[in-house]
Protein backbone atom coordinates (compact mmCIF):
# COMPACT_ATOMS: atom_id res chain seq x y z
CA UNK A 1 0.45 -96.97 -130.36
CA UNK A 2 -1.22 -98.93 -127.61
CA UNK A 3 -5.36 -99.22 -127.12
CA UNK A 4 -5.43 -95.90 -125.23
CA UNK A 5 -3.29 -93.84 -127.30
CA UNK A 6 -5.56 -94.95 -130.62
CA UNK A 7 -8.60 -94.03 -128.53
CA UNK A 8 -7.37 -90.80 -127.25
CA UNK A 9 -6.60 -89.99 -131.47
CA UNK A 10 -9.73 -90.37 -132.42
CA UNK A 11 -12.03 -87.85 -133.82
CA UNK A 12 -14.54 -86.69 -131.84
CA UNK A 13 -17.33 -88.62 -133.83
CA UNK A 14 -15.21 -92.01 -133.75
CA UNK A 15 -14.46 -91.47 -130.04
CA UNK A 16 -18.27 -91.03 -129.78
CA UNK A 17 -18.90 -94.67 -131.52
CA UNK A 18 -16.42 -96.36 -129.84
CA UNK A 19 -17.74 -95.09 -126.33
CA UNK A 20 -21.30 -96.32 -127.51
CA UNK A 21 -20.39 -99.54 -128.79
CA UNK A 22 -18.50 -99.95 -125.24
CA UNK A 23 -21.54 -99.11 -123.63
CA UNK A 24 -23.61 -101.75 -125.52
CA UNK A 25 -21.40 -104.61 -124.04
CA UNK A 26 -21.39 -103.17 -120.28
CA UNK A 27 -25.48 -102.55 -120.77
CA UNK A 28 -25.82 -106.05 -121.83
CA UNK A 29 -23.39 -107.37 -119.55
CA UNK A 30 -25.34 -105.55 -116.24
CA UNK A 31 -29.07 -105.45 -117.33
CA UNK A 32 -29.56 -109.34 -117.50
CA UNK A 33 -32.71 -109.92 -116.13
CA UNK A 34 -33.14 -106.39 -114.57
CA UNK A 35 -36.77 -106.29 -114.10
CA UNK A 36 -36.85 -109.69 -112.40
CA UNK A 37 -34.18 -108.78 -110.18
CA UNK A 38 -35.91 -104.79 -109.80
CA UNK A 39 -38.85 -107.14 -108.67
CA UNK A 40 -36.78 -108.84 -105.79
CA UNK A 41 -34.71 -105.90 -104.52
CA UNK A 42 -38.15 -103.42 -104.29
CA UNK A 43 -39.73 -105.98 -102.16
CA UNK A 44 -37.22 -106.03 -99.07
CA UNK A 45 -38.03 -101.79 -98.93
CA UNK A 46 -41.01 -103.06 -97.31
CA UNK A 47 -39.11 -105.70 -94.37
CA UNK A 48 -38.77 -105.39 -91.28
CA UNK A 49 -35.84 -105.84 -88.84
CA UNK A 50 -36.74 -109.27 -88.54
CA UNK A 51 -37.25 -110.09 -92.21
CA UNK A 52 -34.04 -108.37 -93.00
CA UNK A 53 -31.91 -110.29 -90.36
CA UNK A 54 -33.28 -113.59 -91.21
CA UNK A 55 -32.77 -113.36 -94.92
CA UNK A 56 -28.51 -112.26 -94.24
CA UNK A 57 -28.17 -114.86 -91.91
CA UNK A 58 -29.74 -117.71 -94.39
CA UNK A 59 -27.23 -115.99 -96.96
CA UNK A 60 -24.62 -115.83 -95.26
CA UNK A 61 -24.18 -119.67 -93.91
CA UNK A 62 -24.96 -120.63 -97.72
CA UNK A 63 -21.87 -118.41 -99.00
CA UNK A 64 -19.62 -120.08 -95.38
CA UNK A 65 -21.14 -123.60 -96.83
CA UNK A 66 -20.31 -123.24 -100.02
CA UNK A 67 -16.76 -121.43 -99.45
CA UNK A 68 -15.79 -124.42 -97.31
CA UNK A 69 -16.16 -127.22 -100.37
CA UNK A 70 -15.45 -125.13 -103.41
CA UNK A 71 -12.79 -122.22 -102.52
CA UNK A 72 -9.16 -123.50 -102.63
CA UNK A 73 -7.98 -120.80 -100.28
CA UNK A 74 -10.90 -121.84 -97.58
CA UNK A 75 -10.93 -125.45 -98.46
CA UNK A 76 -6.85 -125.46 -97.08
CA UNK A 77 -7.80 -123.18 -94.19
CA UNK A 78 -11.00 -125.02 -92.43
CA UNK A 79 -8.92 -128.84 -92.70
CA UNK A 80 -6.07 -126.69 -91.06
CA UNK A 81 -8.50 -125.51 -88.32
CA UNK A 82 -10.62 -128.70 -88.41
CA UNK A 83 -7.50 -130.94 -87.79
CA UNK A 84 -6.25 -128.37 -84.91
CA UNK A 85 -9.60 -128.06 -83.24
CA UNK A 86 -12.18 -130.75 -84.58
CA UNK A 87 -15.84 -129.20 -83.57
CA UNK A 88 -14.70 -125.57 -84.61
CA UNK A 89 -18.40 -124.71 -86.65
CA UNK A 90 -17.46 -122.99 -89.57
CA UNK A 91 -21.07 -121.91 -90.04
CA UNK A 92 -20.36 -119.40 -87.24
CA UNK A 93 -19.06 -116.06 -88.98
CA UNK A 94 -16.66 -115.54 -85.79
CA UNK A 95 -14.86 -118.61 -86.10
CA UNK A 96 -13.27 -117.41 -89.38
CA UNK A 97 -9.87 -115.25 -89.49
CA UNK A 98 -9.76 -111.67 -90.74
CA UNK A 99 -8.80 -111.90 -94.52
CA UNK A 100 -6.55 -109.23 -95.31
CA UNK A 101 -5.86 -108.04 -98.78
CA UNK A 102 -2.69 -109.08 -99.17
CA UNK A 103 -3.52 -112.13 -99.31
CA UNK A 104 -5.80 -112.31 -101.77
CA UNK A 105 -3.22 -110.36 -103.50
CA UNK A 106 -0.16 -113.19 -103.21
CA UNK A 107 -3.10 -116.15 -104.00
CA UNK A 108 -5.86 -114.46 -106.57
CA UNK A 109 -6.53 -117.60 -107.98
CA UNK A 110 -6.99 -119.62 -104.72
CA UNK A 111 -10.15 -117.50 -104.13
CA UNK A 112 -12.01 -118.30 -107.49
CA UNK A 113 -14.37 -121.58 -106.93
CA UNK A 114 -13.61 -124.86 -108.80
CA UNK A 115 -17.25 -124.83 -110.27
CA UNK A 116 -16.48 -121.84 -112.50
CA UNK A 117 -14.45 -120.99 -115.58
CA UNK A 118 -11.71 -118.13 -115.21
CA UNK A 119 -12.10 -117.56 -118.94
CA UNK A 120 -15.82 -116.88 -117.92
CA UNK A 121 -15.85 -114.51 -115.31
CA UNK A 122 -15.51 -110.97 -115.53
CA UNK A 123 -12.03 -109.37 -114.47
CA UNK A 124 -12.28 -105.92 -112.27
CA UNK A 125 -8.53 -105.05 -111.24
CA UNK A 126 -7.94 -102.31 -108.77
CA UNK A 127 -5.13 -100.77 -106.49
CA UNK A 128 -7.63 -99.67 -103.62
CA UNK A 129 -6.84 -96.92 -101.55
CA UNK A 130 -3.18 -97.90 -100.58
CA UNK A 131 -2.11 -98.11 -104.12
CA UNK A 132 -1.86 -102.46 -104.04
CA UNK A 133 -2.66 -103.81 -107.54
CA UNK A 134 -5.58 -106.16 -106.92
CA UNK A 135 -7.59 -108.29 -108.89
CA UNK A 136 -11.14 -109.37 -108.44
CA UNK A 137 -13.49 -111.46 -110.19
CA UNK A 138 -16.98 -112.05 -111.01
CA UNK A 139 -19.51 -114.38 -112.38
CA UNK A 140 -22.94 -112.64 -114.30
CA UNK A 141 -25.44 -113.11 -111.97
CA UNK A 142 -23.18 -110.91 -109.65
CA UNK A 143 -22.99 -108.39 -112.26
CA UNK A 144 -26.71 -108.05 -113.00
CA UNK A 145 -27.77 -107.94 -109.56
CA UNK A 146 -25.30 -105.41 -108.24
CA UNK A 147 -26.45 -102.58 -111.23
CA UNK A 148 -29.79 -103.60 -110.30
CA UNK A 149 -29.44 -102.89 -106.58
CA UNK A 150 -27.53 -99.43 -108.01
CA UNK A 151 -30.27 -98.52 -110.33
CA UNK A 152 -33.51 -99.21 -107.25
CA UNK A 153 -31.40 -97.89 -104.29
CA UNK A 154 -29.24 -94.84 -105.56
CA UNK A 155 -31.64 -94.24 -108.71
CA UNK A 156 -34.98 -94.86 -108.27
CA UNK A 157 -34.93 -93.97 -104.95
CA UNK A 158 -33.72 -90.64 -105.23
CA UNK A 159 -36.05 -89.18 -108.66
CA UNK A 160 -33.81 -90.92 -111.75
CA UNK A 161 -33.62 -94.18 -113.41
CA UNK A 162 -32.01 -95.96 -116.14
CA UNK A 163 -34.15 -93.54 -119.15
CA UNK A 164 -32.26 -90.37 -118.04
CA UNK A 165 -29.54 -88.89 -119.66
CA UNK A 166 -26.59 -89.14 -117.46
CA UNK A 167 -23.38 -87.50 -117.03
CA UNK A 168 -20.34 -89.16 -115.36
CA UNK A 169 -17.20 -87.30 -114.20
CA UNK A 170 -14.57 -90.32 -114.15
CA UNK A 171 -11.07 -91.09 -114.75
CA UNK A 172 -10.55 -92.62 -118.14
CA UNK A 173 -7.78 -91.09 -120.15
CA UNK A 174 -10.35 -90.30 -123.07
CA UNK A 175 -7.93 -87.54 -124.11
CA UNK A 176 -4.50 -86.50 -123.79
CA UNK A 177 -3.80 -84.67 -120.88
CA UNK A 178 -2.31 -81.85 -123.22
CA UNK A 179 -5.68 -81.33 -124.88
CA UNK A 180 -6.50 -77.77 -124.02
CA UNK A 181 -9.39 -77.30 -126.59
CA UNK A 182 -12.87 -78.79 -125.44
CA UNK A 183 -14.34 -81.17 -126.29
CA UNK A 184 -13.04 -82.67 -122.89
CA UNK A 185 -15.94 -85.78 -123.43
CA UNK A 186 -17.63 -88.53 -125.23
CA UNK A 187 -21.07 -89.24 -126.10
CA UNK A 188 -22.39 -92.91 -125.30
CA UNK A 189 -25.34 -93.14 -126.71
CA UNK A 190 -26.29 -96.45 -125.91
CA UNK A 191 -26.39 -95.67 -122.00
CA UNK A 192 -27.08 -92.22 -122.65
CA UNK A 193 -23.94 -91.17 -120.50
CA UNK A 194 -21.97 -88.44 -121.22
CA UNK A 195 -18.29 -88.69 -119.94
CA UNK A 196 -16.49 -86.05 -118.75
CA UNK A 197 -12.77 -86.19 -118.03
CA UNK A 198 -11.22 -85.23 -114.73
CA UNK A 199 -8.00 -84.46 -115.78
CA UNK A 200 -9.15 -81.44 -117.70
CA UNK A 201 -10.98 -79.41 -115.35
CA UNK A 202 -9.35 -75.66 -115.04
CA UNK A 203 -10.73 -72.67 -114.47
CA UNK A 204 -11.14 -71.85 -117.90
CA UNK A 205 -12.68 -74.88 -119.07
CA UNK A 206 -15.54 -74.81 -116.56
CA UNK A 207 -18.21 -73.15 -119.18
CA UNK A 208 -17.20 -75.94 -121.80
CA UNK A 209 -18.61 -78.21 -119.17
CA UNK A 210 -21.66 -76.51 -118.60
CA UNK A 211 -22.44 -75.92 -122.21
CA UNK A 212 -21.73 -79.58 -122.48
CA UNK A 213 -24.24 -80.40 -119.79
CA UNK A 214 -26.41 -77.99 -121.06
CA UNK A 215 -25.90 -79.49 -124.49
CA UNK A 216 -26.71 -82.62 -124.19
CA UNK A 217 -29.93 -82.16 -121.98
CA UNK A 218 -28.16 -84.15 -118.97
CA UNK A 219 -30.32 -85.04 -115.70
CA UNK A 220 -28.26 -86.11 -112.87
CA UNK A 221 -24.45 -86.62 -112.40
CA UNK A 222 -22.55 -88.98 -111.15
CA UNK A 223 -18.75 -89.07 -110.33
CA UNK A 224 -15.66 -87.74 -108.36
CA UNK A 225 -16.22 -85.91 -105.59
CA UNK A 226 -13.54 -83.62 -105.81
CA UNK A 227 -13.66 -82.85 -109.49
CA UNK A 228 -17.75 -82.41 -109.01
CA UNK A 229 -17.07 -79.62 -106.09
CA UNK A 230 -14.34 -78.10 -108.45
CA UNK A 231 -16.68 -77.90 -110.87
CA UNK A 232 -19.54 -76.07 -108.64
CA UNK A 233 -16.86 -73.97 -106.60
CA UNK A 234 -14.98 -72.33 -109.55
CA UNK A 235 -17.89 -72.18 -111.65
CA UNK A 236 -19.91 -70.20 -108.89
CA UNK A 237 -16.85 -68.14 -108.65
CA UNK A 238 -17.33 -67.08 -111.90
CA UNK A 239 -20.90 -65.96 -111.99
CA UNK A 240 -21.17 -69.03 -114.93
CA UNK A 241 -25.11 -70.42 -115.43
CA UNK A 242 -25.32 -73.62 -114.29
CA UNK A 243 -27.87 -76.21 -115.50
CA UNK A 244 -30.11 -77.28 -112.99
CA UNK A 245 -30.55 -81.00 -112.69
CA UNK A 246 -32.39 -83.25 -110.45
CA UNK A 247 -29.62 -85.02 -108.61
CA UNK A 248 -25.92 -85.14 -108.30
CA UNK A 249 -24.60 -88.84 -107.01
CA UNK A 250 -20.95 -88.51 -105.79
CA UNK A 251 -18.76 -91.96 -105.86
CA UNK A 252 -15.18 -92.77 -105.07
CA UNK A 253 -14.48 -89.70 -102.35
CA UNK A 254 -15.88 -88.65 -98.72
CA UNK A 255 -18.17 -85.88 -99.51
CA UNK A 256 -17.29 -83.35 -96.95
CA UNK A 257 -19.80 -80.83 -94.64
CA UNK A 258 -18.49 -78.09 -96.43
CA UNK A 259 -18.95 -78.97 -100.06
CA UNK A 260 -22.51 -80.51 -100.25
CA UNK A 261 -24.26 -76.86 -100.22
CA UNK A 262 -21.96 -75.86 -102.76
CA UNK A 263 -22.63 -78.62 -105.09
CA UNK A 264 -25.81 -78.33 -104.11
CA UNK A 265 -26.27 -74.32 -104.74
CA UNK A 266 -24.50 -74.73 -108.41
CA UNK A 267 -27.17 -77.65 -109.78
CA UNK A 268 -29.88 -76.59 -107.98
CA UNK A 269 -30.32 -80.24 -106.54
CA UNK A 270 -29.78 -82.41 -103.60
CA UNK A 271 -26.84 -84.60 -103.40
CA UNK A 272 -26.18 -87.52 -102.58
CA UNK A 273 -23.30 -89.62 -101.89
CA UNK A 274 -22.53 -93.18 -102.25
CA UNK A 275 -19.97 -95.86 -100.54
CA UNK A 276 -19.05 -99.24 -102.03
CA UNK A 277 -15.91 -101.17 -103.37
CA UNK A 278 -15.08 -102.53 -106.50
CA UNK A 279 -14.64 -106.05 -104.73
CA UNK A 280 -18.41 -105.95 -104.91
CA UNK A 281 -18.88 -106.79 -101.11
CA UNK A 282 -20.64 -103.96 -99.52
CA UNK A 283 -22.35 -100.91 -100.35
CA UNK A 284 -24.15 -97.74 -98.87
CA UNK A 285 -25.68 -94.87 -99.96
CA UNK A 286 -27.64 -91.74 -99.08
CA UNK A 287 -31.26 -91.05 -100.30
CA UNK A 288 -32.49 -87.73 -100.04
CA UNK A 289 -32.50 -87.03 -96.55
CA UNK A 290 -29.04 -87.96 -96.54
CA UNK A 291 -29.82 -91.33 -94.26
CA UNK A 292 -26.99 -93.90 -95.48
CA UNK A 293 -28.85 -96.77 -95.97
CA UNK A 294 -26.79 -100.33 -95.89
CA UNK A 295 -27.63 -102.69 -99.07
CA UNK A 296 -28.52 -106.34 -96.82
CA UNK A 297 -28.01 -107.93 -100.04
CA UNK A 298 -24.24 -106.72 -100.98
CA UNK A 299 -22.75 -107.58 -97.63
CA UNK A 300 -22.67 -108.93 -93.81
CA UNK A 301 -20.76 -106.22 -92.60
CA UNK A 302 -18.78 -106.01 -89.12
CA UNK A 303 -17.06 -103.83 -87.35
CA UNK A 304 -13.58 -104.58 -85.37
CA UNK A 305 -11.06 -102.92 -83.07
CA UNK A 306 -7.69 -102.98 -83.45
CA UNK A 307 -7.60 -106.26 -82.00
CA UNK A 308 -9.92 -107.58 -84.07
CA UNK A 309 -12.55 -108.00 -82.14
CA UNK A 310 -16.28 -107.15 -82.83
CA UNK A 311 -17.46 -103.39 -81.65
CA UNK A 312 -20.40 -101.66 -82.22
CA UNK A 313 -18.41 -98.17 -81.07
CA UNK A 314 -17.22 -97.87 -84.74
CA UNK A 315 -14.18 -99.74 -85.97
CA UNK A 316 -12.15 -101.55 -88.99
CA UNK A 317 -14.56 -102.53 -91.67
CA UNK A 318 -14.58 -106.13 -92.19
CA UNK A 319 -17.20 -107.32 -94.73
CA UNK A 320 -17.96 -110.87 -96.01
CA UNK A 321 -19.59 -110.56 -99.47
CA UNK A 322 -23.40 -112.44 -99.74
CA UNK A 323 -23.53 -112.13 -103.90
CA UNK A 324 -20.45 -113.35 -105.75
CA UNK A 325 -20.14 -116.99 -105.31
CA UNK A 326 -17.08 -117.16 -108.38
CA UNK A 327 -14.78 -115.52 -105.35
CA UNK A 328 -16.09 -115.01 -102.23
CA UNK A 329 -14.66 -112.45 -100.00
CA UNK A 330 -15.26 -113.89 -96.15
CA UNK A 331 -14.62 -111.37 -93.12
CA UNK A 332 -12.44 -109.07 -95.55
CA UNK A 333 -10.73 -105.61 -93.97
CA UNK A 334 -11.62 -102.95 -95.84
CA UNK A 335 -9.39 -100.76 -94.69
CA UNK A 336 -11.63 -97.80 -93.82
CA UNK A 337 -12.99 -97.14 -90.52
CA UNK A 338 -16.98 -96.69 -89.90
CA UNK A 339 -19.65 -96.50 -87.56
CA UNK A 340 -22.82 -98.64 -88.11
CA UNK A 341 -26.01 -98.12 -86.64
CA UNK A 342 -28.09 -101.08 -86.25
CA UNK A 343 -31.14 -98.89 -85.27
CA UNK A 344 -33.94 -97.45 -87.25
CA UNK A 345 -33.76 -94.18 -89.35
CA UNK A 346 -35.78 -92.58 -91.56
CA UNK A 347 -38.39 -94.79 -93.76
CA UNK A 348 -36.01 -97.86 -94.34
CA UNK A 349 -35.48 -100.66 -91.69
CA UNK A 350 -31.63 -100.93 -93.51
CA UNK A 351 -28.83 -100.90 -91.14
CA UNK A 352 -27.06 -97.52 -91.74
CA UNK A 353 -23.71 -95.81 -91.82
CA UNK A 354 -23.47 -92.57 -88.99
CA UNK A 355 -19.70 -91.76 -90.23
CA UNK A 356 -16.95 -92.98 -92.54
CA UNK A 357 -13.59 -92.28 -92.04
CA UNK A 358 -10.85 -93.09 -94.89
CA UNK A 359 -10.88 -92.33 -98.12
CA UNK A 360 -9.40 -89.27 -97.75
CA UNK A 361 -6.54 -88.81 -100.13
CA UNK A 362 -5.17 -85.53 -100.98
CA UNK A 363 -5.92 -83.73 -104.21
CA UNK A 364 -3.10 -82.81 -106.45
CA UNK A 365 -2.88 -79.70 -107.55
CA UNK A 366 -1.40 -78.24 -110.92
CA UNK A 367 -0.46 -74.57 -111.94
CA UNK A 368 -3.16 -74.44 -114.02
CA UNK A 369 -5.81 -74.48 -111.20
CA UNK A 370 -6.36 -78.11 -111.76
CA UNK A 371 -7.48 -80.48 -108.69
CA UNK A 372 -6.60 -84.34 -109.60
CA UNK A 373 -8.36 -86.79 -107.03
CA UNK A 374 -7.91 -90.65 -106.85
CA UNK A 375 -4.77 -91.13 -108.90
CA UNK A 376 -5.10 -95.16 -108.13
CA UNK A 377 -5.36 -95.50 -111.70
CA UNK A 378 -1.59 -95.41 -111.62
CA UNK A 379 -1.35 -98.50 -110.25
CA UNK A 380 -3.74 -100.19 -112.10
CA UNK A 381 -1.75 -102.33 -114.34
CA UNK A 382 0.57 -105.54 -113.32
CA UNK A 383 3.28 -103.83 -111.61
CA UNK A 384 5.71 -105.86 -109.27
CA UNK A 385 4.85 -103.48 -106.18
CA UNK A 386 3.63 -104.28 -102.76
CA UNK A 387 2.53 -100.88 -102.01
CA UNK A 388 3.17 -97.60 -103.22
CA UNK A 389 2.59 -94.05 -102.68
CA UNK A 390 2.64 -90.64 -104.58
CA UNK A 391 4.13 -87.48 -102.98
CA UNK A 392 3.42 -84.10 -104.53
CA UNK A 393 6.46 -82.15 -103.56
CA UNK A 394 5.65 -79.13 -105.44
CA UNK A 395 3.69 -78.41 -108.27
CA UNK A 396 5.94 -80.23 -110.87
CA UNK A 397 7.39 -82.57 -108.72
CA UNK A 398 6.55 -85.71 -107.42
CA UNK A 399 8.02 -88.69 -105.06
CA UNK A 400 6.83 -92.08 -105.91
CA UNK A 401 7.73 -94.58 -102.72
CA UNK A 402 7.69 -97.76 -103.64
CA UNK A 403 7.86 -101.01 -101.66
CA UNK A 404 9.24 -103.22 -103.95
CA UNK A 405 7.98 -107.04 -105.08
CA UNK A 406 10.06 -109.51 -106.64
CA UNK A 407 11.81 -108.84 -110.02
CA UNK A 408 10.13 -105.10 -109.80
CA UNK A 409 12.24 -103.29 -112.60
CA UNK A 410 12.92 -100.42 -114.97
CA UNK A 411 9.75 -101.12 -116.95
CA UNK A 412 7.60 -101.10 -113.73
CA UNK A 413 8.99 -97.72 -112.49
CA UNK A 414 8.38 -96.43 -116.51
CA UNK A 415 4.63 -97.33 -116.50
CA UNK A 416 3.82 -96.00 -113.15
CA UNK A 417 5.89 -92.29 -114.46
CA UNK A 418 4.49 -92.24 -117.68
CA UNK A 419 0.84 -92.85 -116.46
CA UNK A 420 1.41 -90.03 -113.46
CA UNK A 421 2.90 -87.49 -116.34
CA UNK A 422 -0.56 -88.24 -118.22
CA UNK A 423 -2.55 -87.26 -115.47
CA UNK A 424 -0.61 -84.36 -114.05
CA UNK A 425 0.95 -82.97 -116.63
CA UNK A 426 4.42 -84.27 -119.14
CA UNK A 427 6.55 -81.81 -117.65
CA UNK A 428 5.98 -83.48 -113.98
CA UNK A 429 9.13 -84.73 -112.65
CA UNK A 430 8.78 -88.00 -111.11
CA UNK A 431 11.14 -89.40 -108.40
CA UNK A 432 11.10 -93.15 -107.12
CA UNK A 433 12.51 -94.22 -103.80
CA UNK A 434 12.63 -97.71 -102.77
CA UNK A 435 11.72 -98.21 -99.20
CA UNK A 436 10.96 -100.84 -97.14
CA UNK A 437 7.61 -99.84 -95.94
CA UNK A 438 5.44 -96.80 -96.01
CA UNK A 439 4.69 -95.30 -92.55
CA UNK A 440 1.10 -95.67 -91.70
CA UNK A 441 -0.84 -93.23 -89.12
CA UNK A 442 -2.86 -93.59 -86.14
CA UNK A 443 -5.68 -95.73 -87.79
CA UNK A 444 -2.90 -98.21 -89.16
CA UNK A 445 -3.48 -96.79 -92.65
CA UNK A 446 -1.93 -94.59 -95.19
CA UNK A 447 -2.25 -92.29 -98.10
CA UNK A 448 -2.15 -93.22 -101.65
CA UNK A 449 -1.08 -89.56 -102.06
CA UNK A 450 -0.30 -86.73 -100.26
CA UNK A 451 0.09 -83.03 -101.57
CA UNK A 452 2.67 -80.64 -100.09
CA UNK A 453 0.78 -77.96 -101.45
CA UNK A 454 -1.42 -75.33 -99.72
CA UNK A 455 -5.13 -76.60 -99.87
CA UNK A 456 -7.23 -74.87 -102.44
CA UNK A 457 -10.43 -73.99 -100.86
């Protein structure tokens, strides 16, 4: 039995310690001098335009400086430029090349600085949105700061903080997909989360998770988009009571016009939603007028056309990353497509976001009335893929394409069916076809998955 498998054994009171002593290393991990930082990050609520500008500017030649002398990957690239064009300033942000993700994905280690440890840093992998394994990594300071920018901007800000019981709908395999009995969560006590699984969400499990909610006295929720609104839709279907909390904070998914007032109508609370990677590099997110306030601290963000070039008609995100100095992420795509307003709105002087676009895989959808969202997880392992991408045929039958990477084998296209069959179900049938590249669409992008099935609404 691997890790996950011992886990997902557990009983319910083990699972619950294990969670807990999980969430005692993460809490101690991300609260290193908190209120110092709180301090810091309340302060700039109160800058102006001016103040705000000045300080990402300052930033952001320190992060070019430094990248320049202590990044292998930039060191290489600015004597290639400097030999080829001599007075090229690489303090000026627009002098620098696009990064693109594939190549931090060939060279990971060319983009960690020569003044840190590797054996020190904290490891985040991810395959993104377009199913590429990734890895990223970060240094403490980075780590502290960014939950304390999360707990003043999407907590404090909006009525909860760090004392609240919490619940978190996320995509952990804390139980076996076959588990129809609740309970479908665990109990950490030491962040006072509750954590819900996705993957068990059907119509007739909807009152376990309210009783759960209920239960355990939770005050806001945080999590999937898709498996929050399946939560609200079905269980408003039903005529179930819902608790009412005091905010519901949606991650990892677009939250679309038409689901907000029913998330909203359910919990008896505004929502908000949030926008960020896991590279650490840029974040938004809504307070409770639903203004999508840009953190100045995460990010120098940019906009491009398909040319590259700067536009301030909405474009290609490109983002260089102002905290993490252990790998520094300078003039990196995104992939999604936004519009930024550099104006004024509401009571912030933040730059904000007026639209996102991306993000917007399909749902899978299972017999059982089941709606599985960001299946990335899939990917999440050392696979020898480029890029792949999940096809939902029919209910019980699924295409994986594949783009292959060197020495990609039987093992590879094992993990990546056996971790699909735990999230959709073991009687999925799972097809692989090798191709040479996956078609993209207008915006130059495509979908981690896509679902042949009639939309649930």
């Amino acid at each position: 039995m691997n890790k996950l498998q011992i886990f997902q054994a557990l009983p319910f009171p083990l699972k619950n310690l294990a969670a807990s002593y999980r969430g005692f290393q993460l809490k101690k991990i991300r609260t290193k001098k908190r209120e110092e930082f709180l301090i810091e990050i309340a302060k700039k609520d109160t800058w102006d335009k001016k103040m705000i500008s000045e300080f990402q500017s300052t930033r952001l030649k320190e992060i070019l400086a430094y990248s320049i002398l202590h990044i292998p990957y930039y060191r290489t690239l600015w004597e290639k430029i400097h030999t080829e064009k001599p007075f090229t300033d690489h303090l000026e942000i627009s002098n620098w090349p696009i990064l693109e993700k594939e190549t931090i994905r060939n060279n990971p280690d060319m983009f960690i600085s020569d003044e840190v440890k590797k054996s020190e840093l904290i490891n985040i992998p991810t395959s993104g949105t377009t199913g590429k394994p990734m890895n990223f990594w970060f240094d403490s300071y980075t780590i502290s700061y960014w939950y304390a920018l999360y707990e003043h901007r999407i907590k404090r800000w909006n009525g909860v903080d760090d004392s609240d019981r919490w619940a978190n709908v996320g995509g952990q395999l804390i139980y076996n997909i076959k588990k129809n009995k609740p309970p479908f969560w665990t109990w950490n006590m030491v962040m006072k989360q509750l954590y819900l699984s996705s993957y068990h969400i059907t119509p007739e499990n909807i009152i376990h998770y309210l009783s759960a909610l209920k239960k355990y006295k939770i005050k806001y929720l945080l999590g999937y988009v898709s498996s929050i609104y399946n939560l609200a839709n079905e269980g408003l279907k039903q005529g179930l009571e819902f608790p009412g909390l005091s905010l519901v904070i949606t991650n990892a998914e677009p939250l679309f016009a038409h689901q907000r007032p029913i998330i909203e109508k359910a919990f008896k609370c505004k929502v908000i939603q949030t926008y960020s990677g896991c590279e650490f590099a840029f974040s938004a997110n809504e307070d409770l007028n639903q203004d999508m306030y840009i953190w100045p601290e995460a990010g120098y963000l940019e906009t491009v056309d398909q040319d590259g070039k700067n536009t301030e008609e909405g474009g290609e995100l490109v983002t260089t990353g102002l905290l993490n100095k252990a790998m520094p992420l300078i003039r990196y795509r995104v992939g999604d497509t936004v519009k930024i307003n550099k104006g004024i709105t509401g009571s912030k002087n933040f730059d904000y976001i007026e639209e996102i676009s991306g993000r917007t895989d399909d749902l899978v959808r299972t017999r059982d009335g089941k709606l599985v969202g960001r299946l990335d997880p899939v990917f999440k392992v050392d696979l020898k893929i480029k890029e792949a991408q999940i096809i939902q045929e029919d209910y019980d039958l699924f295409t994986v394409k594949i783009v292959a990477d060197t020495d990609f084998s039987d093992d590879d296209r094992q993990s990546i069916s056996t971790r699909l069959k735990e999230r959709v179900g073991e009687n999925a049938i799972v097809n692989f076809e090798l191709v040479d590249d996956i078609p993209r669409g207008a915006n130059g992008k495509f979908k981690a998955v896509v679902s042949k099935i009639k939309s649930i609404s």
